[in-house]
Protein backbone atom coordinates (compact mmCIF):
# COMPACT_ATOMS: atom_id res chain seq x y z
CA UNK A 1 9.21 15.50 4.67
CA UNK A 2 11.65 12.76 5.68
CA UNK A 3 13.52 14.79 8.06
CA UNK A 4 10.39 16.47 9.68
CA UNK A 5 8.79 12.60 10.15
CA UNK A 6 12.10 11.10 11.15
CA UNK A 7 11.71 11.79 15.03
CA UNK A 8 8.13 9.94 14.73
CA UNK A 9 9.91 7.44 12.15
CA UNK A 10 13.27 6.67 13.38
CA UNK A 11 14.11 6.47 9.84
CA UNK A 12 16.76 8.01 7.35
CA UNK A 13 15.89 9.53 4.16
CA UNK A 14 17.85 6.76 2.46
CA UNK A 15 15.33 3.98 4.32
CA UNK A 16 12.19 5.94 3.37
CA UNK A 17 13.41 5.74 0.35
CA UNK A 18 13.22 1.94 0.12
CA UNK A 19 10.01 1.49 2.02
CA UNK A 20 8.78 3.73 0.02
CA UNK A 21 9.65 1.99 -2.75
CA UNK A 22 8.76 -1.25 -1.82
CA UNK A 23 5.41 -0.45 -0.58
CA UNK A 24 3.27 -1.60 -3.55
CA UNK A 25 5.20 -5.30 -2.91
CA UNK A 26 3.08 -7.68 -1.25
CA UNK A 27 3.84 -8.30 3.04
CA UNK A 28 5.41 -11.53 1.75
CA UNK A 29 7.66 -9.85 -0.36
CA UNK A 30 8.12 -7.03 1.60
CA UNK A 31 9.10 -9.32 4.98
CA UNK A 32 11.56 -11.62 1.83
CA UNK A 33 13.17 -8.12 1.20
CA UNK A 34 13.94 -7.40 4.66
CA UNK A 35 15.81 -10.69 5.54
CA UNK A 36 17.53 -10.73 1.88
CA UNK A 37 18.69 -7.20 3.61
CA UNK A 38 20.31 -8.20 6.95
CA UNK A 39 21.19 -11.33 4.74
CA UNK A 40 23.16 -10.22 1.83
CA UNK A 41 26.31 -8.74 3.30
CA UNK A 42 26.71 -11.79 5.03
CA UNK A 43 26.83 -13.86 2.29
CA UNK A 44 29.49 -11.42 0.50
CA UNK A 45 31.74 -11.46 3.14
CA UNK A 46 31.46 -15.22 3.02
CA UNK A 47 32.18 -14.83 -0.37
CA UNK A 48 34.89 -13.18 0.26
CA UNK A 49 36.33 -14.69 2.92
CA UNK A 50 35.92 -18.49 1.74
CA UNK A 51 38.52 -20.06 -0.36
CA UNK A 52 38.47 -23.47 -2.14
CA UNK A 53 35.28 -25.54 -2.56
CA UNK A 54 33.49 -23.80 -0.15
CA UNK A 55 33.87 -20.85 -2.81
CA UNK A 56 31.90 -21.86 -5.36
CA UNK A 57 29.08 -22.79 -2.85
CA UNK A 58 29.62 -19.33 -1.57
CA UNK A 59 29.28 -17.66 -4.66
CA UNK A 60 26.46 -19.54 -5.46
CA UNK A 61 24.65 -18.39 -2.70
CA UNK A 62 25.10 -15.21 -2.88
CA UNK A 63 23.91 -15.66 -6.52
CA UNK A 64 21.25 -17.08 -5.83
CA UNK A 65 19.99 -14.29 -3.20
CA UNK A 66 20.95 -11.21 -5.30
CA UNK A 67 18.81 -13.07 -8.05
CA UNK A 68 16.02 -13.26 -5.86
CA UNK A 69 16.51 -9.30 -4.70
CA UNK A 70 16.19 -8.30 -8.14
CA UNK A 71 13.51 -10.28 -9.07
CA UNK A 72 11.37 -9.39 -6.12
CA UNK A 73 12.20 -6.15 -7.21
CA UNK A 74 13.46 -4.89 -3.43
């Protein structure tokens, strides 16, 4: 079905997939998924990238976020 709806959807199988299963979420939760989305491989590259102090703040960020992914359940 994905593939037959994804000229009308714009959407791969792989994102049906998550709206899908993020659909019985509430639109708060649902619009907290989405920017924990664009926001998460930000914060690992940080993560990455960041050396010294700033590591440990970066870490805890992205901590704190994938926490908060889970246990929205996104």
């Amino acid at each position: 079905f994905d593939q037959a709806f994804r000229p009308l959807t714009g959407k791969t199988p792989v994102e049906m997939d998550v709206l899908r299963h993020r659909v019985g979420l509430g639109a708060q939760d649902q619009a907290e998924c989405r920017r924990l989305d664009s926001r998460l491989p930000d914060l690992e590259a940080d993560a990455r990238q960041t050396g010294g102090a700033a590591k440990a703040q970066a870490d805890v960020d992205l901590y704190t976020a994938r926490k908060r992914y889970f246990d929205l359940k996104c």
